[in-house]
PDB file of N, CA and C in Angstrom:
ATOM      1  N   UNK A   1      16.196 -28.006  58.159  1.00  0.00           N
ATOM      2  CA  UNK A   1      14.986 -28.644  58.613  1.00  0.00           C
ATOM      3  C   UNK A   1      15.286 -29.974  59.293  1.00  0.00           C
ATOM      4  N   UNK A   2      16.315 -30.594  58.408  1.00  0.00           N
ATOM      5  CA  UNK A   2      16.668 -31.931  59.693  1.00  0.00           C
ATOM      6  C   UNK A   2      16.881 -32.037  60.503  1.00  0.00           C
ATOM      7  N   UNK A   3      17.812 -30.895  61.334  1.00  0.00           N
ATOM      8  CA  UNK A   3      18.562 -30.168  61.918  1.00  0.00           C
ATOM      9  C   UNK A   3      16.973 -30.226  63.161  1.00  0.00           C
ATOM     10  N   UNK A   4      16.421 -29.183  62.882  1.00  0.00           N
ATOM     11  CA  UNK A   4      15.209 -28.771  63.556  1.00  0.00           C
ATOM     12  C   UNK A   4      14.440 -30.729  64.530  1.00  0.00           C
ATOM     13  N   UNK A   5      14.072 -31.263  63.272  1.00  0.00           N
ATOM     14  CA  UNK A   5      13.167 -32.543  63.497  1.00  0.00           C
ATOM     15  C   UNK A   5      14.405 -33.448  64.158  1.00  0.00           C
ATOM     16  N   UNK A   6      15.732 -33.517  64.047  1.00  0.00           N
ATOM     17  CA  UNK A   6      16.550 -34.348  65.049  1.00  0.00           C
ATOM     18  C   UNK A   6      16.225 -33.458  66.253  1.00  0.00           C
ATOM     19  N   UNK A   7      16.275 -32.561  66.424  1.00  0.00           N
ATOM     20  CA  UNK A   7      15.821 -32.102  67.693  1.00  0.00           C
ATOM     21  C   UNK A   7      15.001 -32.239  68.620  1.00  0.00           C
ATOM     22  N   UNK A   8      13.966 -32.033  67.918  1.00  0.00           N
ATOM     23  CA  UNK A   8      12.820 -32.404  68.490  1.00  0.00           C
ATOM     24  C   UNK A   8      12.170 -33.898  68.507  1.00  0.00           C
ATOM     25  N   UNK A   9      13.097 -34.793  67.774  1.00  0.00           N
ATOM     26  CA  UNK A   9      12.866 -36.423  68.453  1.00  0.00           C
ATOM     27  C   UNK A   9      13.826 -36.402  69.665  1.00  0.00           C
ATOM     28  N   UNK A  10      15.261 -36.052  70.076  1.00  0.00           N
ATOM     29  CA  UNK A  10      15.521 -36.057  70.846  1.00  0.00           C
ATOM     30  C   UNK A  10      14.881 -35.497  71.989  1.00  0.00           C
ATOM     31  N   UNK A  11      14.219 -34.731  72.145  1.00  0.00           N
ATOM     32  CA  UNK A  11      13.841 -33.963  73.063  1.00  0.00           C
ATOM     33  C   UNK A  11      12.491 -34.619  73.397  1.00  0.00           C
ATOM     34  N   UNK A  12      11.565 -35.414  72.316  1.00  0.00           N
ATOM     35  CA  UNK A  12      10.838 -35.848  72.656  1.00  0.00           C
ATOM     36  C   UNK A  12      10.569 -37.641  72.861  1.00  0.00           C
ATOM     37  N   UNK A  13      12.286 -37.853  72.786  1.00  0.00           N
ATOM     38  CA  UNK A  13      12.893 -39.600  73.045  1.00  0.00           C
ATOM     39  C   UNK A  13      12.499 -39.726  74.506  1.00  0.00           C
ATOM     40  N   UNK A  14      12.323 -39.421  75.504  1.00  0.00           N
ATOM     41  CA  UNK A  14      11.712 -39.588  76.724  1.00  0.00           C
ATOM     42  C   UNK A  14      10.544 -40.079  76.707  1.00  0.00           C
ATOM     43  N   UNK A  15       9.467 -39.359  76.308  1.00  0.00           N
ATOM     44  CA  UNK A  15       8.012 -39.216  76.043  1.00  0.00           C
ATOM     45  C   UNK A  15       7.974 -40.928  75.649  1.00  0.00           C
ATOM     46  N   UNK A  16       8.568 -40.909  74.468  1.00  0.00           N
ATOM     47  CA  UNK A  16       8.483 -42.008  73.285  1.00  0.00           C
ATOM     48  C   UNK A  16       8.690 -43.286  74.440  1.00  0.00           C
ATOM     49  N   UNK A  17       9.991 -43.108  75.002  1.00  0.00           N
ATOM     50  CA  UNK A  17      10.524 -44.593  75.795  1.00  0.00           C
ATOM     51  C   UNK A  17       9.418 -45.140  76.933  1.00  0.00           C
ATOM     52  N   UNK A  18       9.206 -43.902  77.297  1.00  0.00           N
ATOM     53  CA  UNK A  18       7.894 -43.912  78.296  1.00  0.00           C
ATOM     54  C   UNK A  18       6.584 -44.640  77.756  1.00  0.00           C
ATOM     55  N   UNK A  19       6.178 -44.045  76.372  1.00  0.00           N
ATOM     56  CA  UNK A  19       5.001 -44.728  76.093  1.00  0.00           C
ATOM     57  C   UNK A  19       5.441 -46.077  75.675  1.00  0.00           C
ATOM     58  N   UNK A  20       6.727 -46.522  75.279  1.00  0.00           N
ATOM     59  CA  UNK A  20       6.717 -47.886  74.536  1.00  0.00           C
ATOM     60  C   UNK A  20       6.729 -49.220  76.089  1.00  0.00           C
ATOM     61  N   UNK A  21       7.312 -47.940  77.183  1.00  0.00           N
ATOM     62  CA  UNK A  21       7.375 -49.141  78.456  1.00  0.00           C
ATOM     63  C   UNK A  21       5.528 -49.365  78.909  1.00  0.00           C
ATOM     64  N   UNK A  22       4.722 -48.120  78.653  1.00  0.00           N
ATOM     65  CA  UNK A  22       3.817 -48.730  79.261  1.00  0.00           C
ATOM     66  C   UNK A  22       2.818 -49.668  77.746  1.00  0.00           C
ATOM     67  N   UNK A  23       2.767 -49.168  76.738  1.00  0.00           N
ATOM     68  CA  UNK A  23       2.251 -50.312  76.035  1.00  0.00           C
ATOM     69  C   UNK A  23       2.620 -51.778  76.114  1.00  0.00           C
ATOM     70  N   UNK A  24       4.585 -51.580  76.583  1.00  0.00           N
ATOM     71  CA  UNK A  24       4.438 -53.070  77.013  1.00  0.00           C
ATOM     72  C   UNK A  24       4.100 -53.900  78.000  1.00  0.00           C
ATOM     73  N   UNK A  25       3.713 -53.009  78.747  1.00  0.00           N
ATOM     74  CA  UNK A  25       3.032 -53.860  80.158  1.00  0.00           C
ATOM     75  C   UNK A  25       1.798 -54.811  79.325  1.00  0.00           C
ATOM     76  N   UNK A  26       0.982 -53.937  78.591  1.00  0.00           N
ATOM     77  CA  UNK A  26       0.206 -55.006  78.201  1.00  0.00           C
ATOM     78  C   UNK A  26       0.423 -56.311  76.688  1.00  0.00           C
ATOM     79  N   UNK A  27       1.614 -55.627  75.960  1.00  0.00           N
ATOM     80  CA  UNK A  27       1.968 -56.455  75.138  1.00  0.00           C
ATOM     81  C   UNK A  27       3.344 -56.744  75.004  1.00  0.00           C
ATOM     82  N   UNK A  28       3.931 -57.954  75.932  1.00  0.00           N
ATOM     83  CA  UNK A  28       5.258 -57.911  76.012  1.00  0.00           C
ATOM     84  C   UNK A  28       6.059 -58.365  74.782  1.00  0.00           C
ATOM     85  N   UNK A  29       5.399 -58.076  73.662  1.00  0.00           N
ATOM     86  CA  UNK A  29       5.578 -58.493  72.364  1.00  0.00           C
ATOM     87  C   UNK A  29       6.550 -56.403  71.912  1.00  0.00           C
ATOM     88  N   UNK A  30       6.050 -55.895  72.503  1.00  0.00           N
ATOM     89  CA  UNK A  30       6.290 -54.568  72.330  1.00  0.00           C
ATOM     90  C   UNK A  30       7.980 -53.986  72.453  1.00  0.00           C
ATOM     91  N   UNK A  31       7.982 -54.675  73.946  1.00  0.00           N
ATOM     92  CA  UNK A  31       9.517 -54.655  74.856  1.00  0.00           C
ATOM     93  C   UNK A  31      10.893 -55.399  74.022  1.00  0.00           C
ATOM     94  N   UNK A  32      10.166 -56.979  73.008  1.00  0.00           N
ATOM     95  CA  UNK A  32      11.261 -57.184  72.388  1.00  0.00           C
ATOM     96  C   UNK A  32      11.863 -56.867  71.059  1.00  0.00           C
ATOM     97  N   UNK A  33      11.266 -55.822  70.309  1.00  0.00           N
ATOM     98  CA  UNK A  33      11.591 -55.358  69.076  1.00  0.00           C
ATOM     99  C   UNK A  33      12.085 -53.512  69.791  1.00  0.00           C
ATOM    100  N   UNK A  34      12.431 -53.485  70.776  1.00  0.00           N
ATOM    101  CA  UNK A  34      13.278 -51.925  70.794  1.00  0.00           C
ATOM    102  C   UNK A  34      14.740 -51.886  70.078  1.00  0.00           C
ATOM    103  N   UNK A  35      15.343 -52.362  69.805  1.00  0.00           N
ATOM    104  CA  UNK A  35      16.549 -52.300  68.467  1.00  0.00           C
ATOM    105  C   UNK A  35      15.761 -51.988  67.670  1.00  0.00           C
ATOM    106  N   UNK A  36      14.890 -52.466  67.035  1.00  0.00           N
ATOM    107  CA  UNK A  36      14.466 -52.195  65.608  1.00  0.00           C
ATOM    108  C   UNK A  36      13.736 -50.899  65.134  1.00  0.00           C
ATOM    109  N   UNK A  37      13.137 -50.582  66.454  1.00  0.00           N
ATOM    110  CA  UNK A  37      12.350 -49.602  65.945  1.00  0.00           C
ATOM    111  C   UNK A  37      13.555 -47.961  66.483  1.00  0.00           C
ATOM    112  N   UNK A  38      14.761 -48.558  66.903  1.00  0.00           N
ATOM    113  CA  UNK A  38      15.613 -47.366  66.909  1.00  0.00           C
ATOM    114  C   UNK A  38      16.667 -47.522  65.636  1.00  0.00           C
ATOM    115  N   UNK A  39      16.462 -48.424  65.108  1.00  0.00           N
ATOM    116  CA  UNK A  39      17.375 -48.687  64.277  1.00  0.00           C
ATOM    117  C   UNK A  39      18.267 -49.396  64.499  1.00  0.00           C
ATOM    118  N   UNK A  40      18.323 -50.408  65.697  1.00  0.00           N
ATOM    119  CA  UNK A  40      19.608 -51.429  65.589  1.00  0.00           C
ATOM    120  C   UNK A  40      19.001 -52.555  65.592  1.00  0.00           C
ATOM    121  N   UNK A  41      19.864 -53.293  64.358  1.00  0.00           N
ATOM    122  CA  UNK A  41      19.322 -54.756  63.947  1.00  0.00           C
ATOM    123  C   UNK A  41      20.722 -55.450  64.344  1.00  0.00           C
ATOM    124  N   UNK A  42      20.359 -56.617  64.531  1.00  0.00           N
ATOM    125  CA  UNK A  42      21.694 -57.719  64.319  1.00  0.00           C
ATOM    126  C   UNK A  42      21.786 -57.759  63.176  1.00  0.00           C
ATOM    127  N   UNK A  43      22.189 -57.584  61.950  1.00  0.00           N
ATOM    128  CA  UNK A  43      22.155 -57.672  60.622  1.00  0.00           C
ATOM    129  C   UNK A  43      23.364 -56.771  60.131  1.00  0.00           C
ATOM    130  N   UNK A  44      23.832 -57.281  59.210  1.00  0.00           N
ATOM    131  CA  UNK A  44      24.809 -56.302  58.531  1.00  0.00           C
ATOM    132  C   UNK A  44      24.303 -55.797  57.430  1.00  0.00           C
ATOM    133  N   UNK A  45      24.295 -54.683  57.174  1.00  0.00           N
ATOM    134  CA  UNK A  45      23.156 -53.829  56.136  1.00  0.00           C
ATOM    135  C   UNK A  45      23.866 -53.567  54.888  1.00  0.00           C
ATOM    136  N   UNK A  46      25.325 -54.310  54.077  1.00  0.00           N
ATOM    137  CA  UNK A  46      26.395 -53.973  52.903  1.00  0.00           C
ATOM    138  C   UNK A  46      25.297 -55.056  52.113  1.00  0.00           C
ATOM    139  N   UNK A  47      25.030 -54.314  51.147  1.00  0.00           N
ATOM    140  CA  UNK A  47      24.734 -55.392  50.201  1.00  0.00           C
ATOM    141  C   UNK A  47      22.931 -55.912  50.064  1.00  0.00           C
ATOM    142  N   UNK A  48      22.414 -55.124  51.005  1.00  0.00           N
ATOM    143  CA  UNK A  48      21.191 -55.973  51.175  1.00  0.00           C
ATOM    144  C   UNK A  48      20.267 -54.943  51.020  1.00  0.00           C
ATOM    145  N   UNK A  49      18.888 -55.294  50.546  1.00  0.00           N
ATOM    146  CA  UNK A  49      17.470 -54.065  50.577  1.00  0.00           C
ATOM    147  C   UNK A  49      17.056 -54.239  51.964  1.00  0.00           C
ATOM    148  N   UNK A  50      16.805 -53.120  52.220  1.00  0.00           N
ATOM    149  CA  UNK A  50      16.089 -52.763  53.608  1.00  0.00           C
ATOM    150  C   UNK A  50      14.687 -52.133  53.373  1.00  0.00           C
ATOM    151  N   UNK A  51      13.875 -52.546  54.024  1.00  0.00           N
ATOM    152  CA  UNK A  51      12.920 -52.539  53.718  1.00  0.00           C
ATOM    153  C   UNK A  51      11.464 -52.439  55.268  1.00  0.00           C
ATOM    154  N   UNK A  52      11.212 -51.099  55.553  1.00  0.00           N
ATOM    155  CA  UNK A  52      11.037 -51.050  56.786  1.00  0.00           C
ATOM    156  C   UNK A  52       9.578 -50.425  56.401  1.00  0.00           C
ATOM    157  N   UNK A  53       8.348 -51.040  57.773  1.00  0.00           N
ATOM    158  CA  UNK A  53       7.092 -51.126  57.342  1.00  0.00           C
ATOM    159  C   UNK A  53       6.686 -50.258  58.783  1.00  0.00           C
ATOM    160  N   UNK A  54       5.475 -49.215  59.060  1.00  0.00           N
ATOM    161  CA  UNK A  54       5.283 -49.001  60.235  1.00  0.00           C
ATOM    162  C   UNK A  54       4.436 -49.672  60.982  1.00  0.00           C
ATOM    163  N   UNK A  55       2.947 -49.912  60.233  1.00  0.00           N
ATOM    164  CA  UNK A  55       2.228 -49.947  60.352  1.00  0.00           C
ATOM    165  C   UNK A  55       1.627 -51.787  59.822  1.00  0.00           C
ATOM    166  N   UNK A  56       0.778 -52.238  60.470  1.00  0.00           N
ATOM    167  CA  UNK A  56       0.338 -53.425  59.384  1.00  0.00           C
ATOM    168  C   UNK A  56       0.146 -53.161  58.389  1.00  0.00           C
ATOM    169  N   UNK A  57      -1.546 -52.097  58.496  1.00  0.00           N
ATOM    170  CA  UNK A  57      -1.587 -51.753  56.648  1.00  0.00           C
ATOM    171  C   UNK A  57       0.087 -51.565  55.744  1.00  0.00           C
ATOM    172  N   UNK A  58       0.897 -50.769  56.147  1.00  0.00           N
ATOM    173  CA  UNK A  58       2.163 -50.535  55.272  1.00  0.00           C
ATOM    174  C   UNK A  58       2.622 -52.123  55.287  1.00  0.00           C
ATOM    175  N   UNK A  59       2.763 -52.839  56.359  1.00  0.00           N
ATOM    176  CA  UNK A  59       3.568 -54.408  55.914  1.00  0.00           C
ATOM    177  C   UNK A  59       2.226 -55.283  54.926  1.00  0.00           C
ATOM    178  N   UNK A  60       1.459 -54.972  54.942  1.00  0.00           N
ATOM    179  CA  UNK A  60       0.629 -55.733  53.766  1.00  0.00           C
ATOM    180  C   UNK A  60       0.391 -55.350  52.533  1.00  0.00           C
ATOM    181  N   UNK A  61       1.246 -53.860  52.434  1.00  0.00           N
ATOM    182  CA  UNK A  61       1.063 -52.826  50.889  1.00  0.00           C
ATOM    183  C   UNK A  61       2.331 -53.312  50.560  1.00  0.00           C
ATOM    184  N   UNK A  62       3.501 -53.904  51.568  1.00  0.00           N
ATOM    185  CA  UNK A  62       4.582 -54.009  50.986  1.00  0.00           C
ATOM    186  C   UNK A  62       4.676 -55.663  51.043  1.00  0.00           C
ATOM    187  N   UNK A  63       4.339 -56.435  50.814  1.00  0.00           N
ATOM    188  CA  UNK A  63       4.638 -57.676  50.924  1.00  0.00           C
ATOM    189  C   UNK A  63       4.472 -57.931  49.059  1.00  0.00           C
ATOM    190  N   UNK A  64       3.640 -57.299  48.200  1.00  0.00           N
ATOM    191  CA  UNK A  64       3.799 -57.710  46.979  1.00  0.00           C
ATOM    192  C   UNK A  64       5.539 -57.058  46.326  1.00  0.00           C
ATOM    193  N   UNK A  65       5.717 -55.867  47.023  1.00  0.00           N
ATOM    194  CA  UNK A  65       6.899 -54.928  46.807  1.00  0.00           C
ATOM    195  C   UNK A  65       8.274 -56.084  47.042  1.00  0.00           C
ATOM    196  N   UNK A  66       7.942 -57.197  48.384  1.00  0.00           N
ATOM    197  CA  UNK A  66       8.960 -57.488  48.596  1.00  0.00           C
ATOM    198  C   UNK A  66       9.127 -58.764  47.962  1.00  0.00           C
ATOM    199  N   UNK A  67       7.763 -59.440  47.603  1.00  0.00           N
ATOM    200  CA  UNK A  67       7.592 -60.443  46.449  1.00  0.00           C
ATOM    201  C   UNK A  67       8.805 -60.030  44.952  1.00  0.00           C
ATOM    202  N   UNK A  68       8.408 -59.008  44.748  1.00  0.00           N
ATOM    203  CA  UNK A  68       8.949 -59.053  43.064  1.00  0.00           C
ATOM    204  C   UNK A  68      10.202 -58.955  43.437  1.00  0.00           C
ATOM    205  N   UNK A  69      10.643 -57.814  44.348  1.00  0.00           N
ATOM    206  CA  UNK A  69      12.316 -57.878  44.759  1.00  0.00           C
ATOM    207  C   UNK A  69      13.135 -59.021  45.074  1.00  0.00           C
ATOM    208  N   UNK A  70      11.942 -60.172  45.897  1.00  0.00           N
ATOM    209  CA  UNK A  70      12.717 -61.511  46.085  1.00  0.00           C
ATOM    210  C   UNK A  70      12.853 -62.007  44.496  1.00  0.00           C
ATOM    211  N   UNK A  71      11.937 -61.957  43.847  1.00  0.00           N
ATOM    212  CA  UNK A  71      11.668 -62.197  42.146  1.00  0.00           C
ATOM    213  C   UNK A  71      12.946 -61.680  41.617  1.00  0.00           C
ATOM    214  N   UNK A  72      13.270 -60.466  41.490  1.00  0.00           N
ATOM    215  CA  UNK A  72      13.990 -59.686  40.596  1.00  0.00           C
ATOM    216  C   UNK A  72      15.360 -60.054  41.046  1.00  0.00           C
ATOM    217  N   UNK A  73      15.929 -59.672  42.546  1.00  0.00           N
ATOM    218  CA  UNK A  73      17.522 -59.616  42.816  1.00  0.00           C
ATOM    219  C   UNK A  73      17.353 -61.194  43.583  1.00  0.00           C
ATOM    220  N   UNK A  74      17.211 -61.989  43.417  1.00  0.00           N
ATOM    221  CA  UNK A  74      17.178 -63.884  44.297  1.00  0.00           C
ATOM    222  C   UNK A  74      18.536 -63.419  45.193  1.00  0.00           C
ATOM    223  N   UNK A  75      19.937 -62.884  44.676  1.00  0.00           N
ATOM    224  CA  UNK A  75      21.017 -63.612  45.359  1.00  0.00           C
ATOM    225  C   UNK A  75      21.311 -62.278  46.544  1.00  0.00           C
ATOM    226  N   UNK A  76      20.236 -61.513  46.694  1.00  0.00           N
ATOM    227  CA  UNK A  76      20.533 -60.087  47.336  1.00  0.00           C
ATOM    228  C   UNK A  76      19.752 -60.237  48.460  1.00  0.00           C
ATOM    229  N   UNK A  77      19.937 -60.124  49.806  1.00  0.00           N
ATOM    230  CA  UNK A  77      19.590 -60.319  51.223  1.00  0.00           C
ATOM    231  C   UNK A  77      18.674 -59.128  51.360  1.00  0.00           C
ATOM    232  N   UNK A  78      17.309 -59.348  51.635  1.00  0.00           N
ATOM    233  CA  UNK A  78      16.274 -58.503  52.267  1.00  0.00           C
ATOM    234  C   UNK A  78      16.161 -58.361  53.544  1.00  0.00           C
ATOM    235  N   UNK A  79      15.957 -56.999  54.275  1.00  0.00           N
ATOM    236  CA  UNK A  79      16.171 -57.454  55.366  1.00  0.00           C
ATOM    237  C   UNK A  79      14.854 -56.212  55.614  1.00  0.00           C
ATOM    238  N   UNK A  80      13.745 -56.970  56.533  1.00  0.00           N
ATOM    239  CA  UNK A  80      12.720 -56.178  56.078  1.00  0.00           C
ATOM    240  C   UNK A  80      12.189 -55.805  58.028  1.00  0.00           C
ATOM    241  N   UNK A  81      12.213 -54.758  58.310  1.00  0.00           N
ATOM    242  CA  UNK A  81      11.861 -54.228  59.718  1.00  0.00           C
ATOM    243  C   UNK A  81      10.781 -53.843  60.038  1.00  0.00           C
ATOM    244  N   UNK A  82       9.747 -53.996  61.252  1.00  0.00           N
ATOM    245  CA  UNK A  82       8.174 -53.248  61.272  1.00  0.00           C
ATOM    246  C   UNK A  82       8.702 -52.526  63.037  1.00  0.00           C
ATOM    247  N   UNK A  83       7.454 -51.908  62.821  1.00  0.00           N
ATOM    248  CA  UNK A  83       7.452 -51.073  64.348  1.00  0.00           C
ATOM    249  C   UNK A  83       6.486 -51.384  65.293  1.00  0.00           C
ATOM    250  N   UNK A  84       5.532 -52.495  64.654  1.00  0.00           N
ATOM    251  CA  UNK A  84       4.671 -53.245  65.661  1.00  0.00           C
ATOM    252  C   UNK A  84       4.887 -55.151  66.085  1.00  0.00           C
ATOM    253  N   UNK A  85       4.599 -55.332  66.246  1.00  0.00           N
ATOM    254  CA  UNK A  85       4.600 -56.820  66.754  1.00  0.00           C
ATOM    255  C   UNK A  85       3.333 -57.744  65.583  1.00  0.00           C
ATOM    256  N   UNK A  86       2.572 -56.865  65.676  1.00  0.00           N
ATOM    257  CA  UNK A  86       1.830 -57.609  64.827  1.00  0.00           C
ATOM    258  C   UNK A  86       1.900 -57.607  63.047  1.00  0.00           C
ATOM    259  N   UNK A  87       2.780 -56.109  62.863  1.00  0.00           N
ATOM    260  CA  UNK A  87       3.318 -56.073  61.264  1.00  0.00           C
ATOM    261  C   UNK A  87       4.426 -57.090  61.279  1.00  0.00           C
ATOM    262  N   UNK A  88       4.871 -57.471  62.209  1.00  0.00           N
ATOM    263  CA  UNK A  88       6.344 -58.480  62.371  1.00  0.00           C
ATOM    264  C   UNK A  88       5.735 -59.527  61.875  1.00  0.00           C
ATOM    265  N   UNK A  89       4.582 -59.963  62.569  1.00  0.00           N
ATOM    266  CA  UNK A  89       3.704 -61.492  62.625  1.00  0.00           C
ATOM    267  C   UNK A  89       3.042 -61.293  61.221  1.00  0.00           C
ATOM    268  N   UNK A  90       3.186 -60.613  60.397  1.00  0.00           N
ATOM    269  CA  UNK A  90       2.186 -60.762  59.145  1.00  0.00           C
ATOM    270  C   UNK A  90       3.601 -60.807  58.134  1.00  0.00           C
ATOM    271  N   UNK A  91       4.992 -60.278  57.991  1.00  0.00           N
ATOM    272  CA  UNK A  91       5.601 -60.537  57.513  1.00  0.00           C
ATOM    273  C   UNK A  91       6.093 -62.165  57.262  1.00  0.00           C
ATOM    274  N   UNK A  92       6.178 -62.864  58.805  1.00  0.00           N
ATOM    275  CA  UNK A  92       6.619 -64.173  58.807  1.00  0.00           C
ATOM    276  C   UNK A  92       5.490 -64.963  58.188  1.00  0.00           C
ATOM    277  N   UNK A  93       4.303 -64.402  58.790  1.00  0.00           N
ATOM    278  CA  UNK A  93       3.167 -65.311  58.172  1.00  0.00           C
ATOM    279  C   UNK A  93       3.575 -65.653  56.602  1.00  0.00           C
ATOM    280  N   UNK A  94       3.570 -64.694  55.884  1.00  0.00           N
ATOM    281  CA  UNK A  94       3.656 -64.271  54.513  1.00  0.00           C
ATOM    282  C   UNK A  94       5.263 -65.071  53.999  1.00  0.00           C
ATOM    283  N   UNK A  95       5.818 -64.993  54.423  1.00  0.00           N
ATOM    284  CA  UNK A  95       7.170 -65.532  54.085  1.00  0.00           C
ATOM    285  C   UNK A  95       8.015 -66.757  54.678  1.00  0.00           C
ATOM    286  N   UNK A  96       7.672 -67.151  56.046  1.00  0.00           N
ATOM    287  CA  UNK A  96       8.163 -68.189  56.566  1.00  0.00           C
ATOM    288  C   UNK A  96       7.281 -69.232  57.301  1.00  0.00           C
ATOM    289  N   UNK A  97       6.506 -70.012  56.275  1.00  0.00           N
ATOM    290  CA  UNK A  97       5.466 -70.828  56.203  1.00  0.00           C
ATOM    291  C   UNK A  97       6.216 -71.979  56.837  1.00  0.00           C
TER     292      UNK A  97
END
């Protein structure tokens, strides 16, 4: 079955690049998070929770999630990813006052 669904994102990675160029015409907030939403961060990922949100609603269901984890592991690097611009802006809100 993975097999199957890698397939068919590849096949439908065109479509995808296409819609993310024209949403960014109107939000050039869109154009600068493409690493992230393919999966490449500047970050080195040994050692650290990852912690990836799609949606706002999901980055505001997970901000208590990432509360207790900062709580629980302090000396362990979170490294927390969204797929919109505006779940990005509610993470910092929330954490880098």
């Amino acid at each position: 079955m993975r097999y199957l669904y890698s397939f068919l994102f590849y096949l439908a990675l065109p479509l995808i690049i296409l819609r993310l160029l024209w949403r960014s015409r109107k939000s050039p907030e869109y154009r600068r998070r493409w690493g992230e939403r393919f999966g490449f961060i500047p970050h080195r990922l040994d050692q650290c929770i990852w912690i990836h949100s799609v949606s706002v609603g999901e980055t505001i269901a997970a901000i208590p999630l990432i509360k207790a984890l900062k709580a629980q592991y302090p000396a362990t690097p979170l490294l927390i990813t969204n797929m919109t611009p505006t779940g990005a802006a509610r993470v910092k809100a929330a954490f880098w006052r």
